[in-house]
N, C-alpha and C. Protein backbone atom coordinates (compact mmCIF):
# COMPACT_ATOMS: atom_id res chain seq x y z
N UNK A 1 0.84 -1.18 0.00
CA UNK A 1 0.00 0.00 0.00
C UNK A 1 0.89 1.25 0.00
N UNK A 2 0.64 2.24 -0.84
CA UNK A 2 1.26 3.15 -1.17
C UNK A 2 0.53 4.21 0.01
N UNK A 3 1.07 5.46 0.40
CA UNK A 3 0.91 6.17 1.70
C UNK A 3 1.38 7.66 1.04
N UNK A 4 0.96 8.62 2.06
CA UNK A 4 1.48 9.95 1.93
C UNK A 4 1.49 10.69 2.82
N UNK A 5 2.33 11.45 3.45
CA UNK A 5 1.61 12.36 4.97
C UNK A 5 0.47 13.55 4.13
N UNK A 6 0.23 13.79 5.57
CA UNK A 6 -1.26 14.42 4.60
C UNK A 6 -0.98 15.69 6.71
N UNK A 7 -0.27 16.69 6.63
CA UNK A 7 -0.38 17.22 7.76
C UNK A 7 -1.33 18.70 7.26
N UNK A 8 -1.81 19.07 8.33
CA UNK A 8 -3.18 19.94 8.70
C UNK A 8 -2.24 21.17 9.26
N UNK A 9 -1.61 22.12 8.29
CA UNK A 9 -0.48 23.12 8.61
C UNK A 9 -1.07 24.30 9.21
N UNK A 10 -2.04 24.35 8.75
CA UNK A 10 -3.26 25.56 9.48
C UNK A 10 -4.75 24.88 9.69
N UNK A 11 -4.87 24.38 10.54
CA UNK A 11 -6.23 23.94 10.50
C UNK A 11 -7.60 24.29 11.83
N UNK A 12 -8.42 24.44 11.35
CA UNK A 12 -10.15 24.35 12.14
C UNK A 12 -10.48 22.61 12.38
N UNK A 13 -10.19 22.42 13.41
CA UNK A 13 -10.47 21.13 13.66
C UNK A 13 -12.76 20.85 13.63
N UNK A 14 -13.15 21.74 14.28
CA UNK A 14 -14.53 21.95 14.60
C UNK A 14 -15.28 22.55 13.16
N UNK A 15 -14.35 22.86 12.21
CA UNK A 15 -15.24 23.47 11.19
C UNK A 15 -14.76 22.38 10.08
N UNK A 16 -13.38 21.73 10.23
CA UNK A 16 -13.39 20.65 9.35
C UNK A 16 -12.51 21.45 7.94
N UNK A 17 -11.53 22.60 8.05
CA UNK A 17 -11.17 23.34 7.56
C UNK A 17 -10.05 24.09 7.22
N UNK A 18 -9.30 24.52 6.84
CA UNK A 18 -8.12 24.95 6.62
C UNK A 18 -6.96 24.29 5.68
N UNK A 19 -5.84 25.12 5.56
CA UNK A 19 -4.75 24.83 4.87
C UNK A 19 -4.01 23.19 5.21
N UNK A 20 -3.87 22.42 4.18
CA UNK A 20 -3.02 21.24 4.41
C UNK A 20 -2.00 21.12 3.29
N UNK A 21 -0.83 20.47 4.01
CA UNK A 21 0.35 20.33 2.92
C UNK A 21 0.08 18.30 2.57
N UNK A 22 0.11 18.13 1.48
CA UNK A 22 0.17 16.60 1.11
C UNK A 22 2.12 16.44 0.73
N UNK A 23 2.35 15.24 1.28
CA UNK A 23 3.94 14.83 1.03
C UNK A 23 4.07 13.62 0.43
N UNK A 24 3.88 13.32 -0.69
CA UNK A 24 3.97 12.58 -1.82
C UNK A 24 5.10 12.75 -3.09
N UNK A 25 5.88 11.72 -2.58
CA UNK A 25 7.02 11.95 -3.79
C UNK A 25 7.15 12.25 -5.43
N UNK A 26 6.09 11.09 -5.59
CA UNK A 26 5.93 11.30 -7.59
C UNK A 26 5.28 12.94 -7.77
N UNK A 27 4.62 13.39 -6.62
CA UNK A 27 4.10 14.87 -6.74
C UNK A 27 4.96 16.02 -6.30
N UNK A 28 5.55 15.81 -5.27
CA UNK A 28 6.34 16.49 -4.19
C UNK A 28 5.42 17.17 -3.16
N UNK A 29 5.81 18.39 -2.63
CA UNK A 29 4.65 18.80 -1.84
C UNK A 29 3.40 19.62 -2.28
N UNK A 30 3.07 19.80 -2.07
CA UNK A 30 1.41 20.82 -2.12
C UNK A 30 1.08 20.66 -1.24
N UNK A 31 0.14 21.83 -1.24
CA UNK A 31 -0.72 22.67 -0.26
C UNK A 31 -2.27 22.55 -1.01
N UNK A 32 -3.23 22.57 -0.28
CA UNK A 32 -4.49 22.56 -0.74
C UNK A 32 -5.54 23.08 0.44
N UNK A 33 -5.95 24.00 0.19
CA UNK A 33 -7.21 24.61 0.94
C UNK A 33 -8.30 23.71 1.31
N UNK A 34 -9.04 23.15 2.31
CA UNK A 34 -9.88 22.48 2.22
C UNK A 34 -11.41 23.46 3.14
N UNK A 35 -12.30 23.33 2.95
CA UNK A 35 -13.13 23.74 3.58
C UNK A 35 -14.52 22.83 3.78
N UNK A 36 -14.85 22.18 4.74
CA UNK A 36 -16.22 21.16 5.12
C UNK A 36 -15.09 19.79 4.69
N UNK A 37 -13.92 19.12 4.97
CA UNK A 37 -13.44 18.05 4.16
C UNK A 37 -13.15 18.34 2.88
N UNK A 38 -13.60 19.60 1.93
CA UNK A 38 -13.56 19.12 0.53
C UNK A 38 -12.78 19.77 0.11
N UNK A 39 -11.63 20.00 -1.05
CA UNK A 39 -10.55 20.56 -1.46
C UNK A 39 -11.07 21.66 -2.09
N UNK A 40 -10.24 23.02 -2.40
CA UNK A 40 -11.37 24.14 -2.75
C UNK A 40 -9.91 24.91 -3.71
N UNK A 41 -9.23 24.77 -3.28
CA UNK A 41 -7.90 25.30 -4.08
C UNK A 41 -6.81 24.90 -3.58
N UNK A 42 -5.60 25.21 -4.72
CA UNK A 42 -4.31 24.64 -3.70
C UNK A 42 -4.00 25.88 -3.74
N UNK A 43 -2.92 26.02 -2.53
CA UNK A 43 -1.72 26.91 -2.09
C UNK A 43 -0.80 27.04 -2.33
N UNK A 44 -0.22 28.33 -2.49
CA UNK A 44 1.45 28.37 -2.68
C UNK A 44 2.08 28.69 -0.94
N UNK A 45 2.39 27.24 -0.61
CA UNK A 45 2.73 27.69 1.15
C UNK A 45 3.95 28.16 1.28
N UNK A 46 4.88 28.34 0.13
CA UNK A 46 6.08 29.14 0.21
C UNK A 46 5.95 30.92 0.15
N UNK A 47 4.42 31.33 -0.10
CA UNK A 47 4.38 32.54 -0.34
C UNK A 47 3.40 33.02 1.50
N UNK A 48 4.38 33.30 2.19
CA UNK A 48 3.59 33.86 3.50
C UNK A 48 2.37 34.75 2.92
N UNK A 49 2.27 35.78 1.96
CA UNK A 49 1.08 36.65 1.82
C UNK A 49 0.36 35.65 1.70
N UNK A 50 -0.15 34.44 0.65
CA UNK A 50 -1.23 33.43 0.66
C UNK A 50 -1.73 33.28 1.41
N UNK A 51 -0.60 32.38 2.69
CA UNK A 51 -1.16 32.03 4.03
C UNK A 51 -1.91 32.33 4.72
N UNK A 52 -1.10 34.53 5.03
CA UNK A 52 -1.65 35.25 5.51
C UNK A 52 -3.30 35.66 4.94
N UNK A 53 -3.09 35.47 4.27
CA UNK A 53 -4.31 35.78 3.04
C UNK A 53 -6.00 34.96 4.06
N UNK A 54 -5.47 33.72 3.81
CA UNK A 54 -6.37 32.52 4.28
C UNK A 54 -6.69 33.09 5.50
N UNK A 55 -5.61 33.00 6.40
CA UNK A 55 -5.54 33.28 7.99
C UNK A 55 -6.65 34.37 8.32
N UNK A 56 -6.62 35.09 7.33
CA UNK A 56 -6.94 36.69 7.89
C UNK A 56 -8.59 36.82 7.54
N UNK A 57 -8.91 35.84 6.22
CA UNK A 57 -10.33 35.58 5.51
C UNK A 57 -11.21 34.93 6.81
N UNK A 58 -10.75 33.79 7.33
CA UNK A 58 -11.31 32.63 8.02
C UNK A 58 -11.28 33.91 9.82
N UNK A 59 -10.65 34.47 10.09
CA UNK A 59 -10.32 35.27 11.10
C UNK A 59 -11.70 36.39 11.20
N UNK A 60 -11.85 37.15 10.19
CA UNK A 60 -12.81 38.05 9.69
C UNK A 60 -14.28 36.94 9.81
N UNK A 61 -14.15 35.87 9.58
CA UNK A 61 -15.13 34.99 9.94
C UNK A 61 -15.41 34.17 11.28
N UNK A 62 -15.24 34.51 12.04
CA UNK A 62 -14.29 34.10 13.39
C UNK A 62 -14.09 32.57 13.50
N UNK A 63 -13.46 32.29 12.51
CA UNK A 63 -13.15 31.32 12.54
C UNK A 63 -11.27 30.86 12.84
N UNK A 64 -11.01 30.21 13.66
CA UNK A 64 -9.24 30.24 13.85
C UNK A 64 -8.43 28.77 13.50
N UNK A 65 -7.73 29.44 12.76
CA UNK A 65 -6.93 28.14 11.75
C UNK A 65 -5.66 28.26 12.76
N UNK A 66 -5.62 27.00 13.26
CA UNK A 66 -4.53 26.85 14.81
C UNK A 66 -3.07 26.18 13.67
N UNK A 67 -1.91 26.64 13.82
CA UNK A 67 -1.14 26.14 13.58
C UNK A 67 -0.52 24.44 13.88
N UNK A 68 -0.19 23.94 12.78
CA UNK A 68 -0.26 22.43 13.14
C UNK A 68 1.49 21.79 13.32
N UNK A 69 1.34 21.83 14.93
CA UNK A 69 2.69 21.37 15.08
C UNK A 69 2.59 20.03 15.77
N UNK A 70 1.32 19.18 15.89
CA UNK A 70 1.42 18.09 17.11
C UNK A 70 1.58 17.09 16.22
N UNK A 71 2.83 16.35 16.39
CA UNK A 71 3.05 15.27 15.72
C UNK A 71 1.59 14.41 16.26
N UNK A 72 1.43 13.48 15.03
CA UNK A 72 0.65 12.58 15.70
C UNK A 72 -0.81 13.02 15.23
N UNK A 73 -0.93 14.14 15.67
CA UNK A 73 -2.39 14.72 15.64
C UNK A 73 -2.70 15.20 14.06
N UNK A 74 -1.29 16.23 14.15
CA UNK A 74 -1.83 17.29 12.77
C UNK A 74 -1.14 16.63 11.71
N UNK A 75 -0.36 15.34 11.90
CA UNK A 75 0.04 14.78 10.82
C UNK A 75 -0.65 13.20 10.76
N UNK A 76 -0.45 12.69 9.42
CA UNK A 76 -1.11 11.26 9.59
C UNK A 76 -0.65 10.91 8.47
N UNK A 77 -0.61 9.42 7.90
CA UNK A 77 -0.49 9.10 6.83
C UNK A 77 -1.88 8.51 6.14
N UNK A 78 -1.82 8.95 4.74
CA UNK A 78 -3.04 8.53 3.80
C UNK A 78 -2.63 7.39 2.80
N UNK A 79 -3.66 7.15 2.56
CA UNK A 79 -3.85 5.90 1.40
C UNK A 79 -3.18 6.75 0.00
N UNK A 80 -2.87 6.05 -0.66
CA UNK A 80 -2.44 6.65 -1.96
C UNK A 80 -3.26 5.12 -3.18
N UNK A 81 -3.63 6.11 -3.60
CA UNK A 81 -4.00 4.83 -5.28
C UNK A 81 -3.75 5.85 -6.10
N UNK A 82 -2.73 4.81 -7.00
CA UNK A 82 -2.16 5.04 -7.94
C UNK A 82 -2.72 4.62 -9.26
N UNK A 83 -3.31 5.18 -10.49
CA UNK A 83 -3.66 4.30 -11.46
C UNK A 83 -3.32 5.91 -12.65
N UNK A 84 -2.19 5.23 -13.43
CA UNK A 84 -1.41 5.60 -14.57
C UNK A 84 -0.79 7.45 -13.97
N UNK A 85 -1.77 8.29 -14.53
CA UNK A 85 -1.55 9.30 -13.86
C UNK A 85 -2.32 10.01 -12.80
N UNK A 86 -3.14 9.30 -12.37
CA UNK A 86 -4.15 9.96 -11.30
C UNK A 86 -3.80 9.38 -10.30
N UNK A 87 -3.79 10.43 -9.17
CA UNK A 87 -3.28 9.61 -7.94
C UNK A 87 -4.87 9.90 -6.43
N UNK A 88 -5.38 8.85 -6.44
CA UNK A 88 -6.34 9.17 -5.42
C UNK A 88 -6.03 9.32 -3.75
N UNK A 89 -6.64 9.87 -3.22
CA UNK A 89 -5.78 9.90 -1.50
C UNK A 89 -7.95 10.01 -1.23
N UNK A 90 -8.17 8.61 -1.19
CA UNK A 90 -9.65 8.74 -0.67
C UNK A 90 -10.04 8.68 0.49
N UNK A 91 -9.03 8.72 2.01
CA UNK A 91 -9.39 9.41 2.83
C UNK A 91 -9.13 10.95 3.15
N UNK A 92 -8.85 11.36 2.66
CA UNK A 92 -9.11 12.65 2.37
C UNK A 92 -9.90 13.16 1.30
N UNK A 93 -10.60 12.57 0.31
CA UNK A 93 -11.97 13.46 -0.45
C UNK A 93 -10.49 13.64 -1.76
N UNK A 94 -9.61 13.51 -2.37
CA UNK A 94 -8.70 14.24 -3.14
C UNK A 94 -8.12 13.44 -4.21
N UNK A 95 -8.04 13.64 -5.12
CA UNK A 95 -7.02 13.04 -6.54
C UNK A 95 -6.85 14.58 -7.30
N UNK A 96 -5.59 13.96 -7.46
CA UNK A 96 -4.53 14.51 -8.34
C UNK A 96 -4.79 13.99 -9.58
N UNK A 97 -4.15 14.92 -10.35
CA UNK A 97 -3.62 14.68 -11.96
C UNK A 97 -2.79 14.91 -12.59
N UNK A 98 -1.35 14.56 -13.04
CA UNK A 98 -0.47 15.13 -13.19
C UNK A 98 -0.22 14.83 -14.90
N UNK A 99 -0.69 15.69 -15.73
CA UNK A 99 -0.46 15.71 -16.89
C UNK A 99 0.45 16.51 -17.95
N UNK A 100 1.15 16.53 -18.58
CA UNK A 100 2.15 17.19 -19.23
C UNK A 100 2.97 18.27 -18.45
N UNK A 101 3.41 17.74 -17.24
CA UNK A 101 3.94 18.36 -15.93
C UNK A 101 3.13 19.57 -15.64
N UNK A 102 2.08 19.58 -15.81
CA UNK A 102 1.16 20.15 -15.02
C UNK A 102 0.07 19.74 -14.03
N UNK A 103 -0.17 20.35 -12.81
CA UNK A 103 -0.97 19.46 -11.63
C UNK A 103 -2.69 20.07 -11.52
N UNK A 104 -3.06 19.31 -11.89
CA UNK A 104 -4.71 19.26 -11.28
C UNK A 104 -5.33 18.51 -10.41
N UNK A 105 -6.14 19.00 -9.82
CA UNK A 105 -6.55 18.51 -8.49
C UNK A 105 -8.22 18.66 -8.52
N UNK A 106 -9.29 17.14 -7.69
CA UNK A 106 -10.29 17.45 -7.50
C UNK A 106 -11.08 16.96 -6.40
N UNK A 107 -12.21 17.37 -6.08
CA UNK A 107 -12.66 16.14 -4.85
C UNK A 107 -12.55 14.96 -5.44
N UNK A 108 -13.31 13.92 -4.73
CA UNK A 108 -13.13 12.39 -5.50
C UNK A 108 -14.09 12.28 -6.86
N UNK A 109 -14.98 13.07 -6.75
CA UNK A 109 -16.12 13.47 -7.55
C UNK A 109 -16.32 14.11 -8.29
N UNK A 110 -15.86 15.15 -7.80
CA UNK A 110 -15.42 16.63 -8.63
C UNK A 110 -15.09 16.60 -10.07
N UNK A 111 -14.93 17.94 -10.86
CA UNK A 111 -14.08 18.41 -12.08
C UNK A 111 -12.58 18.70 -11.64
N UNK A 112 -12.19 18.81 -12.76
CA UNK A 112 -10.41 18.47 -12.45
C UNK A 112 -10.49 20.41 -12.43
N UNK A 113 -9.48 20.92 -11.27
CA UNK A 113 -9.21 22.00 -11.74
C UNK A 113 -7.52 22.37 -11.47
N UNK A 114 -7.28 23.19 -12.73
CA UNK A 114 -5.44 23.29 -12.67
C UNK A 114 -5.15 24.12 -11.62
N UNK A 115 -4.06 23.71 -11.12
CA UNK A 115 -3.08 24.21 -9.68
C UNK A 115 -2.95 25.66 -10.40
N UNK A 116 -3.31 27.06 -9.39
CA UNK A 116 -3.07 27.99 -9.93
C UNK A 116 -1.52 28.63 -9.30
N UNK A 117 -1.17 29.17 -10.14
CA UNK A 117 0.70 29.33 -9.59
C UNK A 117 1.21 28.46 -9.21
N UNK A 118 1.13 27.34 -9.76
CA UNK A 118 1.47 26.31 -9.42
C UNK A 118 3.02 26.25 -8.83
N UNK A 119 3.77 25.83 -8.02
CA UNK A 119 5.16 26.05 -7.59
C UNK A 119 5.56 24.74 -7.19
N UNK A 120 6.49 23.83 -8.23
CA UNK A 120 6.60 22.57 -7.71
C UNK A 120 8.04 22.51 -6.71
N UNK A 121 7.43 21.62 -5.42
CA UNK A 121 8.58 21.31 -4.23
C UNK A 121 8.95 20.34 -4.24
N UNK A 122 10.39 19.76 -3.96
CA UNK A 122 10.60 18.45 -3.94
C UNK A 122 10.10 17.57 -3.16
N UNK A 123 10.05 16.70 -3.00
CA UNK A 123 9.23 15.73 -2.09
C UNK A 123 10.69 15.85 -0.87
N UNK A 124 10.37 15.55 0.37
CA UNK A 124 10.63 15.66 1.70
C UNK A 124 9.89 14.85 2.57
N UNK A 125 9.99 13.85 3.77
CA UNK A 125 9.34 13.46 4.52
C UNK A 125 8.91 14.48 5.26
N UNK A 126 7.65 14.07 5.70
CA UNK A 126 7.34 15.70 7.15
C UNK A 126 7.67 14.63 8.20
N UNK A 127 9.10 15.08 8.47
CA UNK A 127 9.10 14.70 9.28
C UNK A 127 9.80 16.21 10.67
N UNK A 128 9.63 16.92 9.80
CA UNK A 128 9.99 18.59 11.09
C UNK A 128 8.33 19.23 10.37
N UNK A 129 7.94 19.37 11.96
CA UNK A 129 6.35 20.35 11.68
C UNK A 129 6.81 21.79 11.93
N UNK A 130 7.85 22.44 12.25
CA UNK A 130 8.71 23.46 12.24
C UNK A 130 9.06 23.92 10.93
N UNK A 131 9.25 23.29 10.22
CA UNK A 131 9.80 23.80 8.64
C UNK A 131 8.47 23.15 8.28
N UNK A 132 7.61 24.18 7.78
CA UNK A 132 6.39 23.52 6.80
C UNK A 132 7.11 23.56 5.53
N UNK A 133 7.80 23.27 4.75
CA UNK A 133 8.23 22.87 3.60
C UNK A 133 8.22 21.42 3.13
């Protein structure tokens, strides 16, 4: 069984919400917005304004995206299915698409939509919740 960390870098545990980084090698890292479980956009988590961006939207909503440093908790590993170029992670609601080195992403259900600014990272274990990279 193929796996991926799947850590919750800013997250609403009670609203089911916030920023997550996925750590999957054939992809490398990404970031993806989720809101109710369901993926809504990805992130550029190397650009602090983004972050801040999110932080400050969900804040204005009083809603608070707690920083995710508890091993254990805010990290976990996911299922990965692999079939040619789509990669599913179906406990988390998410597949990828990685076509002519470009990345799209959707719920499990969903329409495919392309990574906007897309910024590809090398793959890394999370294994420091200190360096979100």
């Amino acid at each position: 069984m193929q796996t991926a960390y799947f850590h919750r870098a800013y997250w609403c545990y009670e609203k089911n919400l916030g920023i997550a980084k996925i750590h999957y090698e054939p992809l490398g890292i990404f970031a993806i917005l989720f809101e109710g479980g369901v993926p809504q956009v990805n992130v550029n988590f190397l650009d602090k304004n983004e972050f801040s961006y999110y932080w400050q939207k969900y804040k204005k909503a009083g809603i608070t995206l707690h920083l995710g440093m508890r091993v254990g908790i805010d990290t976990e590993l996911t299922r990965v299915i692999e079939k040619e170029n789509i990669f599913k992670f179906p406990e988390i609601n998410l597949s990828v698409k990685l076509e002519n080195n470009t990345r799209y992403f959707s719920s499990l259900n969903g329409e495919w939509e392309e990574f906007i600014d897309d910024v590809f990272v090398d793959y890394q274990p999370c294994n420091s919740l200190i360096d979100v990279r």
